[in-house]
Every structure is written in structure tokens, then in C-alpha cells.
N, C-alpha and C. Protein backbone atom coordinates (compact mmCIF):
# COMPACT_ATOMS: atom_id res chain seq x y z
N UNK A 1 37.31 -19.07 -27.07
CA UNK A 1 36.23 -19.48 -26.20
C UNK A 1 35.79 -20.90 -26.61
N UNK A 2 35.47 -21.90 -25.70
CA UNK A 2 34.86 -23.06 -25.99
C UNK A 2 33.60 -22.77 -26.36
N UNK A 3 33.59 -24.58 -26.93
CA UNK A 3 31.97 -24.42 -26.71
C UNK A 3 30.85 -24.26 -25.58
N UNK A 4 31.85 -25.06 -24.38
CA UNK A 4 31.11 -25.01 -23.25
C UNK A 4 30.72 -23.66 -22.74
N UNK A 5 31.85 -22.95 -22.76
CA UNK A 5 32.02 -21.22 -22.09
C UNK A 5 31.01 -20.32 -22.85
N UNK A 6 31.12 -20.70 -24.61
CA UNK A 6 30.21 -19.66 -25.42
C UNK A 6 28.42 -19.91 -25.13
N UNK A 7 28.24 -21.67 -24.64
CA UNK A 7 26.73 -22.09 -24.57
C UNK A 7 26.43 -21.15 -22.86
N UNK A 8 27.38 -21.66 -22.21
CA UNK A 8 27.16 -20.51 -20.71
C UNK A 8 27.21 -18.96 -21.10
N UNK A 9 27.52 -18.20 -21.94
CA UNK A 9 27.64 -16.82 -22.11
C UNK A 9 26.01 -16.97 -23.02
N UNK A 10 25.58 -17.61 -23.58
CA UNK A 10 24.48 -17.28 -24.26
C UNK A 10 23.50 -17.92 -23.47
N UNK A 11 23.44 -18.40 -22.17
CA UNK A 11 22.28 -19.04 -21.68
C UNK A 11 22.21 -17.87 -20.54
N UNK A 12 23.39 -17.09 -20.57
CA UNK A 12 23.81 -16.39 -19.21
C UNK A 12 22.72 -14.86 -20.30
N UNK A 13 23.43 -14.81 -21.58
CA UNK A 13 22.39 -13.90 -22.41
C UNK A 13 20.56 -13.23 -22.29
N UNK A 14 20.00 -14.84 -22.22
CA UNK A 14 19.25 -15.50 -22.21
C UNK A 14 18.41 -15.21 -21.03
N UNK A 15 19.19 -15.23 -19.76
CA UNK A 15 18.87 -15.40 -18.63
C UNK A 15 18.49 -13.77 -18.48
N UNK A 16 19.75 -13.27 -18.37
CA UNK A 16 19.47 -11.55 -18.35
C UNK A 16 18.36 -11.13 -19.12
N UNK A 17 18.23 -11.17 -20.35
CA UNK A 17 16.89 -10.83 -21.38
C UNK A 17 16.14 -11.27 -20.31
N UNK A 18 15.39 -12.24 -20.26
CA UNK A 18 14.14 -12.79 -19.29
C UNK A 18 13.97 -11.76 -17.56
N UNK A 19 15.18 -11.70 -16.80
CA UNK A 19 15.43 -10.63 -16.21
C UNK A 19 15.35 -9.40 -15.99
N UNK A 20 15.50 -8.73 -17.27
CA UNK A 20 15.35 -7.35 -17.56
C UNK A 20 13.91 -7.45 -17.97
N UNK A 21 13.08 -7.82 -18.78
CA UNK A 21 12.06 -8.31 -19.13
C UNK A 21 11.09 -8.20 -17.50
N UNK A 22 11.60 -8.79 -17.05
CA UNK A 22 10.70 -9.31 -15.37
C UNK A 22 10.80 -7.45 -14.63
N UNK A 23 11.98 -6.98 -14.53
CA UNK A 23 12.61 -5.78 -14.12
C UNK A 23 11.20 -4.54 -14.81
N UNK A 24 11.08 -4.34 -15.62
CA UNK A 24 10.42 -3.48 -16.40
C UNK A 24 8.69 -3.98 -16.41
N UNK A 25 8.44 -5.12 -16.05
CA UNK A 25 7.10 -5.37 -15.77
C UNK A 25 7.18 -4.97 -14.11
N UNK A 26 8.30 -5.12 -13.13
CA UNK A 26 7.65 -4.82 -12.07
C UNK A 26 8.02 -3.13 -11.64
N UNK A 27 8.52 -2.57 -12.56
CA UNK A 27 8.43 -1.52 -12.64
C UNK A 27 6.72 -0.93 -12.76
N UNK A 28 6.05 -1.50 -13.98
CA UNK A 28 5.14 -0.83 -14.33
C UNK A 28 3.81 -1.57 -13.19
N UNK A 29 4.07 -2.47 -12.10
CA UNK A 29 3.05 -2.79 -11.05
C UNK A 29 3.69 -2.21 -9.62
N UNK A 30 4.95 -1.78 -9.60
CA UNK A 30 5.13 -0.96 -8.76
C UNK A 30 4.35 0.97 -9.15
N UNK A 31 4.33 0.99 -10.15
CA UNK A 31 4.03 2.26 -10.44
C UNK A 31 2.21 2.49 -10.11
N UNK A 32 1.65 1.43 -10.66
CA UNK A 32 0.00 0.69 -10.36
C UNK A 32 -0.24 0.44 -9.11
N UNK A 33 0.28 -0.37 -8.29
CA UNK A 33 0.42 -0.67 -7.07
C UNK A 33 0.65 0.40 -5.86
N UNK A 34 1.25 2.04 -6.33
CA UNK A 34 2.30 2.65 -5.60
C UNK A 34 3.18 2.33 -4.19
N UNK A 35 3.80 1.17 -5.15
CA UNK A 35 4.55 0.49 -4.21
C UNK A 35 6.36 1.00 -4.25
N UNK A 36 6.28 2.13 -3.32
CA UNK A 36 7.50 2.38 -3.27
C UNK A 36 8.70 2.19 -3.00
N UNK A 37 8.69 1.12 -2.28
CA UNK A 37 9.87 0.44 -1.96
C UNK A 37 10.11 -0.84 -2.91
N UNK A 38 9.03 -1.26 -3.02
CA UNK A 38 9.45 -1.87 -4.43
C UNK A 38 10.07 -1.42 -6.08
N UNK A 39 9.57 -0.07 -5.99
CA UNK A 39 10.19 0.92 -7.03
C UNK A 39 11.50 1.18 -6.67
N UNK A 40 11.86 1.40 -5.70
CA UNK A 40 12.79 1.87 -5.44
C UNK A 40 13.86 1.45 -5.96
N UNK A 41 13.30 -0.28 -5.17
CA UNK A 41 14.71 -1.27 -5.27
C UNK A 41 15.05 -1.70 -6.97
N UNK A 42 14.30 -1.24 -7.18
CA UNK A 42 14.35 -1.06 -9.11
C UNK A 42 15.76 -1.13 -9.47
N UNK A 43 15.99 0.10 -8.57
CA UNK A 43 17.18 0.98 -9.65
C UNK A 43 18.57 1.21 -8.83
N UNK A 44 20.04 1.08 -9.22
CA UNK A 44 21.35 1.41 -8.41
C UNK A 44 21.22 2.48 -7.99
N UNK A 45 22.14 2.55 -6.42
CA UNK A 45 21.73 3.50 -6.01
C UNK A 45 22.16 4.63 -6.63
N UNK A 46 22.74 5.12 -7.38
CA UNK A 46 23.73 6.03 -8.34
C UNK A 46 22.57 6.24 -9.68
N UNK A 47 21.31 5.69 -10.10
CA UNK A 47 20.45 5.46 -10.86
C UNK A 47 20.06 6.96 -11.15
N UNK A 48 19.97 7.58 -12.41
CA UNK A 48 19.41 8.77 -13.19
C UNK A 48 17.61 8.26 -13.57
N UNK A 49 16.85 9.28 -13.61
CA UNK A 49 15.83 8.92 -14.08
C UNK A 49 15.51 10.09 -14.85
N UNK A 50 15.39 10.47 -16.10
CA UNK A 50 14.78 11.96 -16.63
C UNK A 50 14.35 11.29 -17.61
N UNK A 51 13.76 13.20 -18.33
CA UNK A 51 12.92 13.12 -19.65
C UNK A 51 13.35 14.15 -20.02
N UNK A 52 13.44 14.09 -21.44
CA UNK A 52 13.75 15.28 -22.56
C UNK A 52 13.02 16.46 -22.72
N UNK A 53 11.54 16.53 -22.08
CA UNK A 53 10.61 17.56 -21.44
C UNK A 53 10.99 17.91 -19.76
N UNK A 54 11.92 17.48 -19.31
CA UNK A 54 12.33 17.79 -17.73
C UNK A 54 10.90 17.33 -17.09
N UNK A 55 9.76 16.77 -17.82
CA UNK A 55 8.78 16.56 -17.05
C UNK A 55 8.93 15.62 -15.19
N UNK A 56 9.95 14.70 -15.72
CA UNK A 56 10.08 14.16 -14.33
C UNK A 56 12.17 13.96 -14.62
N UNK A 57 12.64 14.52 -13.00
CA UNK A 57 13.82 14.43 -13.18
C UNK A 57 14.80 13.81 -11.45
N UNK A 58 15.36 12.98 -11.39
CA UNK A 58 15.94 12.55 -10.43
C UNK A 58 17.00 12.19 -10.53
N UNK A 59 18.41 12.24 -9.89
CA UNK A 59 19.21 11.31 -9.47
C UNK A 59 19.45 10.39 -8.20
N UNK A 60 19.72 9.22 -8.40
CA UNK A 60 20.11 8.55 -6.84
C UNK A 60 18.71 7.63 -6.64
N UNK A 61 18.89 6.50 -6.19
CA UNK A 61 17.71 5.58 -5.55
C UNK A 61 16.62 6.37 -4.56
N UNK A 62 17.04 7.25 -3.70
CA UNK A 62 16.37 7.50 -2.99
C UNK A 62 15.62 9.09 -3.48
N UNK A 63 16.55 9.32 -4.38
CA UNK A 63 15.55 11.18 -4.93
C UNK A 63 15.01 10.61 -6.14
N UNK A 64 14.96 9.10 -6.51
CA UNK A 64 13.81 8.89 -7.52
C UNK A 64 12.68 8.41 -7.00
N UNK A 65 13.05 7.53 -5.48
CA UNK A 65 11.73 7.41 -4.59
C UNK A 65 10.73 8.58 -4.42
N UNK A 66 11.58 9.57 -3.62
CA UNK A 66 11.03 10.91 -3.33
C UNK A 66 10.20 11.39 -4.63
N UNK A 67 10.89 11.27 -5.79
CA UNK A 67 10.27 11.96 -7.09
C UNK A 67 8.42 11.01 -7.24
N UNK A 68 8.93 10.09 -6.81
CA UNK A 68 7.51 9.40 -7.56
C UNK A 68 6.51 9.33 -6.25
N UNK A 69 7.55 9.68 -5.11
CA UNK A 69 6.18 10.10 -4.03
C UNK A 69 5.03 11.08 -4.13
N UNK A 70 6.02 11.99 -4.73
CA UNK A 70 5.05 13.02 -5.03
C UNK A 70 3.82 13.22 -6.72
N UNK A 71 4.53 12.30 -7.88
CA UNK A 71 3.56 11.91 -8.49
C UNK A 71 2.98 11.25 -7.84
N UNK A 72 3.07 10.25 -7.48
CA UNK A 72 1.79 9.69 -6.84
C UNK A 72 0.93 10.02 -5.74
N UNK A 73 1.28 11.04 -5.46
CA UNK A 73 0.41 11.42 -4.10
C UNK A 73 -0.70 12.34 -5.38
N UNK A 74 -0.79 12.42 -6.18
CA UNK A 74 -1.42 13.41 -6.91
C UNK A 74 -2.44 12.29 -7.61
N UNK A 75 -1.85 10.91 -8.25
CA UNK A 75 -2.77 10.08 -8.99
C UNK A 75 -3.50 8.60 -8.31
N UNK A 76 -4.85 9.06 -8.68
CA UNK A 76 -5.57 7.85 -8.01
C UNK A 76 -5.01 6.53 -9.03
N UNK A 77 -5.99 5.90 -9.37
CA UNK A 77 -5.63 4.41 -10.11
C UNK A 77 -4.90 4.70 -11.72
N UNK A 78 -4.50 3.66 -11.92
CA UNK A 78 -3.36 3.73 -13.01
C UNK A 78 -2.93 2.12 -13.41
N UNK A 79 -3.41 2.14 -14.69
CA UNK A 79 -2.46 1.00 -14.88
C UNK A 79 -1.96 0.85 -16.44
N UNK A 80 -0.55 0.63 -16.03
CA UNK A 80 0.99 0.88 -17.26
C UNK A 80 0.76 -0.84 -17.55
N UNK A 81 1.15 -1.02 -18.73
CA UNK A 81 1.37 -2.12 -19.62
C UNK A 81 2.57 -1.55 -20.58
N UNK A 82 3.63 -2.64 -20.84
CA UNK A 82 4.19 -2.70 -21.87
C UNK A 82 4.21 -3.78 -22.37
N UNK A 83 4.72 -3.02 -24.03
CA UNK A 83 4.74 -3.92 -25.25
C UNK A 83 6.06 -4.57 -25.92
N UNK A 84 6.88 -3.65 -26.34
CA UNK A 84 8.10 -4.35 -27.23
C UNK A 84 9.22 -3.52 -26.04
N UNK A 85 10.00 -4.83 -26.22
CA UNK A 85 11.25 -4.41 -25.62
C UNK A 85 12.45 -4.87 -25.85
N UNK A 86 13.24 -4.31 -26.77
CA UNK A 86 14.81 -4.41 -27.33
C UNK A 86 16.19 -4.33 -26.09
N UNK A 87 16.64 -5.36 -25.72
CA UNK A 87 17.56 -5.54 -25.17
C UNK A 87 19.21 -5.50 -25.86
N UNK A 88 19.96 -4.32 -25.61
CA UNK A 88 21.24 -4.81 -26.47
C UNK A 88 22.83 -5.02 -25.38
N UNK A 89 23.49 -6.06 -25.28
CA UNK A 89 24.46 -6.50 -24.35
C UNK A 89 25.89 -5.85 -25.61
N UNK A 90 26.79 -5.43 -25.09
CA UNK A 90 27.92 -4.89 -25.14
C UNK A 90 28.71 -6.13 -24.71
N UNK A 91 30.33 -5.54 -24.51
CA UNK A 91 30.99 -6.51 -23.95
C UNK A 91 31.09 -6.57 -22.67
N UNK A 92 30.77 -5.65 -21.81
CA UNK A 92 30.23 -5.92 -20.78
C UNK A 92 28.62 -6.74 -19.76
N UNK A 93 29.34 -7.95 -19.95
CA UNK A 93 28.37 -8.92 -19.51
C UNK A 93 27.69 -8.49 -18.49
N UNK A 94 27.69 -7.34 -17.27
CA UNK A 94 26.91 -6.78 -16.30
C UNK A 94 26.32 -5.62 -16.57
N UNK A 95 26.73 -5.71 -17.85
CA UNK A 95 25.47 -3.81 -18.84
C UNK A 95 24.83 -4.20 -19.50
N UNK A 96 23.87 -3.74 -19.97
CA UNK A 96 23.02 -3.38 -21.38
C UNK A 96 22.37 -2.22 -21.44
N UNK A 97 21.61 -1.76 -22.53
CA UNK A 97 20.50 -1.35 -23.23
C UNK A 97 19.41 -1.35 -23.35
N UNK A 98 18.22 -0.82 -23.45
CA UNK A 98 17.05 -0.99 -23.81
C UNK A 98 16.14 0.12 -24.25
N UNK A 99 15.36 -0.61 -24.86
CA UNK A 99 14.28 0.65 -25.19
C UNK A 99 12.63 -0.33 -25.13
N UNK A 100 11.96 0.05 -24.34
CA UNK A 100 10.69 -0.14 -23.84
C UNK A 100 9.69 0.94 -24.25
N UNK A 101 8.52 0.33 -25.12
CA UNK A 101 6.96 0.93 -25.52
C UNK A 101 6.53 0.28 -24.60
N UNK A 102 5.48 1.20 -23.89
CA UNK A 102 4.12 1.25 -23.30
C UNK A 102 3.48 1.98 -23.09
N UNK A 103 2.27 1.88 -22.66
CA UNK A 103 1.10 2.51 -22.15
C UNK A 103 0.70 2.56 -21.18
N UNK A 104 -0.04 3.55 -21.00
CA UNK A 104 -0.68 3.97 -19.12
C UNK A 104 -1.78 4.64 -19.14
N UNK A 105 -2.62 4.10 -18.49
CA UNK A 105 -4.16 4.73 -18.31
C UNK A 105 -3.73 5.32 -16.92
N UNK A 106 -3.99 6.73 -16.72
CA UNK A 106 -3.94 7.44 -15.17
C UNK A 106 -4.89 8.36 -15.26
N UNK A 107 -4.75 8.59 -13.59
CA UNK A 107 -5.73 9.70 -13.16
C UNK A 107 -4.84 11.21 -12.43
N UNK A 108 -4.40 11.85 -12.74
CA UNK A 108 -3.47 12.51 -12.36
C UNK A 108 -4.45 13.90 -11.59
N UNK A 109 -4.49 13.76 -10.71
CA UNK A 109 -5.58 15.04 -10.35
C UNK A 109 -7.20 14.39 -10.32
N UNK A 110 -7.41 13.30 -10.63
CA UNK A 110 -8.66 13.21 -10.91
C UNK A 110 -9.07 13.31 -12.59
N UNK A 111 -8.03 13.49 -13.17
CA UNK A 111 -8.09 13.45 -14.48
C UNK A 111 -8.13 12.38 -15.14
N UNK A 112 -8.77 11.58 -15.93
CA UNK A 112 -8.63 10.62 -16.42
C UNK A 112 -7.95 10.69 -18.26
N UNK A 113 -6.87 10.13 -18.00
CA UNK A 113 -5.47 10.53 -19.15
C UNK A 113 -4.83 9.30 -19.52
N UNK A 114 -4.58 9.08 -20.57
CA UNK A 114 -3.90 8.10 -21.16
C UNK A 114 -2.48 8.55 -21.79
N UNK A 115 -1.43 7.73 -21.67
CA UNK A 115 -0.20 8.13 -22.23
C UNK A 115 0.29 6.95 -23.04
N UNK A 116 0.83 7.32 -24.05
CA UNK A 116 1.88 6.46 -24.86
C UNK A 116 3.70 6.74 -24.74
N UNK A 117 4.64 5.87 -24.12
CA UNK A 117 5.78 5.86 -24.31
C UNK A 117 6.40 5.35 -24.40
N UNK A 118 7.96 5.83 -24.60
CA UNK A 118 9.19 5.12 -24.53
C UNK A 118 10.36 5.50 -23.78
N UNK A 119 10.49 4.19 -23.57
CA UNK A 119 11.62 4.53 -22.32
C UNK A 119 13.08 4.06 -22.84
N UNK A 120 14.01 4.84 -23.21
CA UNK A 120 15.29 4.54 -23.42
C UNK A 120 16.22 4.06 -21.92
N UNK A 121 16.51 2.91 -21.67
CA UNK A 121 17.03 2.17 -20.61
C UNK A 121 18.65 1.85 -20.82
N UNK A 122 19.09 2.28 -19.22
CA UNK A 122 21.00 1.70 -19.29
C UNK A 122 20.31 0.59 -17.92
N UNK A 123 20.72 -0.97 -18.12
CA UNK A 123 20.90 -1.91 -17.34
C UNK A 123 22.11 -1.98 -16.56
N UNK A 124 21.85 -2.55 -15.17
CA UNK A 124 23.25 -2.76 -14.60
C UNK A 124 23.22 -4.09 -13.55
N UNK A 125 23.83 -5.24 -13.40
CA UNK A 125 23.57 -6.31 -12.87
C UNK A 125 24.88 -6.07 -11.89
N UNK A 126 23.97 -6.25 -10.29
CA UNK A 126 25.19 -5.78 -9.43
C UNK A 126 24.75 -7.31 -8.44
N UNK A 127 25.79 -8.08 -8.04
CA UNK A 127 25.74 -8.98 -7.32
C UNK A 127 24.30 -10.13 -7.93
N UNK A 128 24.43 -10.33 -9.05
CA UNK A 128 23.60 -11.46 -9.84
C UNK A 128 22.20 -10.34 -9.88
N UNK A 129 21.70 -9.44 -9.79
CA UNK A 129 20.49 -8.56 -9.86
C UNK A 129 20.61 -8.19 -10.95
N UNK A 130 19.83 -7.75 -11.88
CA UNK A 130 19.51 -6.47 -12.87
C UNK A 130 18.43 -5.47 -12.62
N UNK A 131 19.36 -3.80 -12.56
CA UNK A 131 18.49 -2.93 -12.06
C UNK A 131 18.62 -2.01 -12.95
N UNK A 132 17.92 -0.93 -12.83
CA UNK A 132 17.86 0.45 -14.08
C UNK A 132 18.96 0.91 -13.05
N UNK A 133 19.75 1.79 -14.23
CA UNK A 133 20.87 2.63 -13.87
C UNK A 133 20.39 3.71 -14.35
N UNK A 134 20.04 3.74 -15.63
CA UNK A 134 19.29 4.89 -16.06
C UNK A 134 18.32 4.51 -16.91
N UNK A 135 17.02 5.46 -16.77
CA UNK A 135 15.44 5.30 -17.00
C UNK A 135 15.00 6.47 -17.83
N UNK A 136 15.31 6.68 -18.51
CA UNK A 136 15.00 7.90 -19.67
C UNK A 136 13.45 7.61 -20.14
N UNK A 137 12.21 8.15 -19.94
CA UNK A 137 11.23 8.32 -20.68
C UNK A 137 10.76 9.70 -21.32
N UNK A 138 10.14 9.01 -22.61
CA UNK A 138 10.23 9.72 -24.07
C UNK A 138 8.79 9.79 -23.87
N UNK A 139 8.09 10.95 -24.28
CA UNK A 139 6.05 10.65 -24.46
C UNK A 139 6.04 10.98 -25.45
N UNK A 140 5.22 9.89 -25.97
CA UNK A 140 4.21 10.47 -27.72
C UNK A 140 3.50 11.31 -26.98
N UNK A 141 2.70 10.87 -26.27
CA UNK A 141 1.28 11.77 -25.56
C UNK A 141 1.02 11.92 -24.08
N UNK A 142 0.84 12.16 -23.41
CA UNK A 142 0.20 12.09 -22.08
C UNK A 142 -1.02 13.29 -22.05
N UNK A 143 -2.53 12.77 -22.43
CA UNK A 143 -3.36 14.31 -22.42
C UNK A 143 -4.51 13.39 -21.52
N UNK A 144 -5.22 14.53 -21.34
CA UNK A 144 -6.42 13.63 -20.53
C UNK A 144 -7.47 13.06 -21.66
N UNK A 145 -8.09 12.38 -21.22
CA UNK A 145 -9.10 11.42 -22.24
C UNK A 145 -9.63 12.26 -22.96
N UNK A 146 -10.46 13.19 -22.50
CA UNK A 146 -11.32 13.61 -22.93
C UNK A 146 -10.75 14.56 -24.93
N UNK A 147 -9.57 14.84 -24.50
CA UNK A 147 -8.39 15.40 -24.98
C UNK A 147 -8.03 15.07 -26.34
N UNK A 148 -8.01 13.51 -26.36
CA UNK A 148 -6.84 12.70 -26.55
C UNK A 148 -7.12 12.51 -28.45
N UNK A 149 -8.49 12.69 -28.96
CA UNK A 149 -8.94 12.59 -30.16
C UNK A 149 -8.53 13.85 -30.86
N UNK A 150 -8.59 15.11 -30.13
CA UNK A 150 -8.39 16.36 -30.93
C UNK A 150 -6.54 16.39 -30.43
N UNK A 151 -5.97 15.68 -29.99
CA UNK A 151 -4.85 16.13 -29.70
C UNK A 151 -3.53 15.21 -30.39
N UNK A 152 -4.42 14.33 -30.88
CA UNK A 152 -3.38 13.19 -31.07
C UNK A 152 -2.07 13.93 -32.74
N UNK A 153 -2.83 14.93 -33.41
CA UNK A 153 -2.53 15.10 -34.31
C UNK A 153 -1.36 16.60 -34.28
N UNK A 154 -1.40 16.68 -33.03
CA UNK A 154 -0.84 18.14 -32.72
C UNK A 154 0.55 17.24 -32.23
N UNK A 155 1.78 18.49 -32.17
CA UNK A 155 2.97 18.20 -31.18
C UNK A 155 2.85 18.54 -29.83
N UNK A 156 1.94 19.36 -29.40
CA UNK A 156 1.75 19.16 -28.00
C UNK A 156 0.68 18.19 -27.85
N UNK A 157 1.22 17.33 -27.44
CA UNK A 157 0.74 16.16 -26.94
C UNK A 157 0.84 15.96 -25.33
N UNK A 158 1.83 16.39 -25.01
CA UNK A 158 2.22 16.04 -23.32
C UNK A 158 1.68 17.50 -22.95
N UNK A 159 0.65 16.79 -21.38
CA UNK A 159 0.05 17.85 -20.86
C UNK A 159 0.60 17.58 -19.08
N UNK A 160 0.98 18.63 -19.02
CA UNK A 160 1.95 19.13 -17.37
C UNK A 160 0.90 19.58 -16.57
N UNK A 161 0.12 18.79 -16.19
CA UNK A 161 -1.10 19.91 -15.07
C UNK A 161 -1.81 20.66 -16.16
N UNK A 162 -2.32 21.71 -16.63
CA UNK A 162 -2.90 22.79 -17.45
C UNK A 162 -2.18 22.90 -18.79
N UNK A 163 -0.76 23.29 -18.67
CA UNK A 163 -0.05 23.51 -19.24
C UNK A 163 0.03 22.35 -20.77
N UNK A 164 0.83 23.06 -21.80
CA UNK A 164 -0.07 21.56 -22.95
C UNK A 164 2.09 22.34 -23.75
N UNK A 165 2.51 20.75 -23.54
CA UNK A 165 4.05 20.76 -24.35
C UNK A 165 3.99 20.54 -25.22
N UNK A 166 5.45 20.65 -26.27
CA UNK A 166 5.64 19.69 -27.42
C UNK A 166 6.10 17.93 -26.56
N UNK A 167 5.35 17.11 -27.46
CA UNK A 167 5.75 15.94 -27.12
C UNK A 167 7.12 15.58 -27.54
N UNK A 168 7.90 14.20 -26.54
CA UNK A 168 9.00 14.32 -26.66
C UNK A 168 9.86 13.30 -28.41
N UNK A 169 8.54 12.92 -28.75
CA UNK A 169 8.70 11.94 -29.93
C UNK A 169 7.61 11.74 -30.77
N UNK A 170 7.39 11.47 -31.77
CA UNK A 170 8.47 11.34 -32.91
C UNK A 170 9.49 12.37 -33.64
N UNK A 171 9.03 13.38 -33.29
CA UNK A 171 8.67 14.58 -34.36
C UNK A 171 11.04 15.13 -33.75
N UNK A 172 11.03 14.56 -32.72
CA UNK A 172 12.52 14.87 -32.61
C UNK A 172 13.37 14.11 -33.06
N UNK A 173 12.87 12.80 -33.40
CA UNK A 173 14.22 11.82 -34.28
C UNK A 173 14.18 12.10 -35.06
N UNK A 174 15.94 12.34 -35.50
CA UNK A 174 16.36 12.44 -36.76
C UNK A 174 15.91 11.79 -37.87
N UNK A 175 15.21 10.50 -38.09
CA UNK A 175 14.29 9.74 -39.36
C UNK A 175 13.68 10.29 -38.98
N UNK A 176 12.66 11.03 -38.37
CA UNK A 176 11.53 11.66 -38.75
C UNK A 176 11.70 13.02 -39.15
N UNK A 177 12.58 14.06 -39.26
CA UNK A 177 13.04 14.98 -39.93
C UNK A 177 13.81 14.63 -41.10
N UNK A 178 14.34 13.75 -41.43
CA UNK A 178 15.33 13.06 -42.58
C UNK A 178 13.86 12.83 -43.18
N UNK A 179 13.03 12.26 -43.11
CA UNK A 179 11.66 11.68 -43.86
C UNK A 179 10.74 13.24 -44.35
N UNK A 180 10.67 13.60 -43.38
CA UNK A 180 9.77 15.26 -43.37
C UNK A 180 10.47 16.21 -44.84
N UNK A 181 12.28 16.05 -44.45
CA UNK A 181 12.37 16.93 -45.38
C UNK A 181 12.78 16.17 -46.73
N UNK A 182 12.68 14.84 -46.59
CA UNK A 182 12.82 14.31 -48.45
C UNK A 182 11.59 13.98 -48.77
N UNK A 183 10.24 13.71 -48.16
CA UNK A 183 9.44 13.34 -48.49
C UNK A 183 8.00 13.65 -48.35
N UNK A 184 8.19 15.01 -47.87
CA UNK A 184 7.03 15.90 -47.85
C UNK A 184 7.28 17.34 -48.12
């Protein structure tokens, strides 16, 4: 590879990071916004969306629309922020990786609930775009406010309507069982 070709593969790097970056913020003002056609166009149409609690599960552009029609027909105002986000490129220059922390203040029912997560991400850049192919979210917590002080210390953390789960993280990665059993 030249130099010229390797400075274009790392500006082309560069470019995607900033991209995916933009992708995952308008994810989380499409979700605020309930702007569904803007969600939509998120993701290939072939796009997976689940969680390791089956809490929310879709395949296809259009049955992840449908999926979040119906969360949202349930939650008044909401607004998602994220924080750190790890991008990793393969040798395929039209894939990557990611893993995205954030947060979300919602009202799910009239409930006022705060959640902490992570979203394990497959990127896919189809005709110069980058879209989610697959959208995996992980919850530390999702409980309602009122909740959220007596609950933070428990594994059910994620609350389904009434119903109160084990949350989907930390307590399932392997360093945190590798740590549990050498060091407590």
C-alpha cells in the first residue's frame, strides 16, 4: 500500500468513526423525537435488533419500525443521551463494531424511569451510508424513579411493566464472575 492509499484508508477510517458517531446520536433523537421513519432508516433492511432479556426483539427494517411503534405508543417524553463509544473496523472497510453507553430518562406508562445501557453494535455502510445491521441492547437498569435508590443494588434491575428481571449486565460478563470468584 502507498502512502497515498494508506492516508485515504485512514481518513476514509476517520470519516466512518465520525459517521457512526452521528448514526447513534440520531438514533437516540429519533427515539426522543418518536420519529419513525427516521428510526427506521437507521438500520439495513435485513437489520436484527434484540436483548439478552428478549425485552425488545425484531428482525428486518420494517418489524423494528413496527417494534418501536408500539413502545412508543406506551411512552410519553424521553430523552436518551450517550456517552462512550468504541468503534472497531476489521478488514472489511464497509463493517464494523461497536459498543455504545447511555442513558434514558422515560415515561413508560406514565411512569417516570430512568435506564442505564449498552448497546453492542454490527455497522454496515451500503452505498457510502452507515447503518445498524445489528443493535443488541444490554440494561444495567431500567426501574422507575421512584425505584431506582432501593434497586440499584439488586440484579433485578430491569423492570417489564410490573414484572422486576435480572438485569442484563454486569453480573453476566465473564470478568465479573472471574473477579466474584477470585476475589470475593
Amino acid at each position: 500500500m502507498t502512502s497515498i492509499e494508506e492516508l485515504a484508508s485512514r481518513v476514509d477510517r476517520l470519516e466512518s468513526r465520525a459517521a457512526i458517531r452521528e448514526l447513534v446520536t440520531n438514533y437516540a433523537i429519533a427515539c426522543d423525537e418518536h420519529d419513525i421513519p427516521r428510526l427506521q432508516n437507521l438500520f439495513t433492511r435485513d437489520a436484527v435488533f434484540k436483548s439478552p432479556s428478549s425485552f425488545l426483539e425484531s428482525s428486518g427494517r420494517e418489524a423494528i419500525a413496527s417494534m418501536f411503534i408500539e413502545v412508543l405508543k406506551t411512552r410519553g417524553p424521553g430523552y436518551h443521551w450517550t456517552h462512550d463509544l468504541i468503534v472497531n473496523f476489521g478488514d472489511d472497510e464497509n463493517s464494523a463494531t461497536g459498543v455504545v453507553y447511555s442513558h434514558a430518562e422515560t415515561t413508560p406508562n406514565g411512569v417516570v424511569s430512568i435506564a442505564a445501557m449498552k448497546y453492542k453494535d454490527k455497522y454496515r455502510r451500503e452505498s457510502g451510508v452507515w447503518y445498524f445491521s445489528e443493535r443488541e441492547i444490554h440494561f444495567f437498569y431500567y426501574v422507575p424513579m421512584e425505584q431506582y435508590i432501593d434497586t440499584l443494588n439488586r440484579e433485578e434491575r430491569l423492570y417489564v411493566g410490573q414484572e422486576k428481571r435480572a438485569a442484563d449486565f454486569p453480573e453476566s460478563a465473564q470478568s465479573w464472575k472471574d473477579f466474584e470468584k477470585t476475589y470475593k
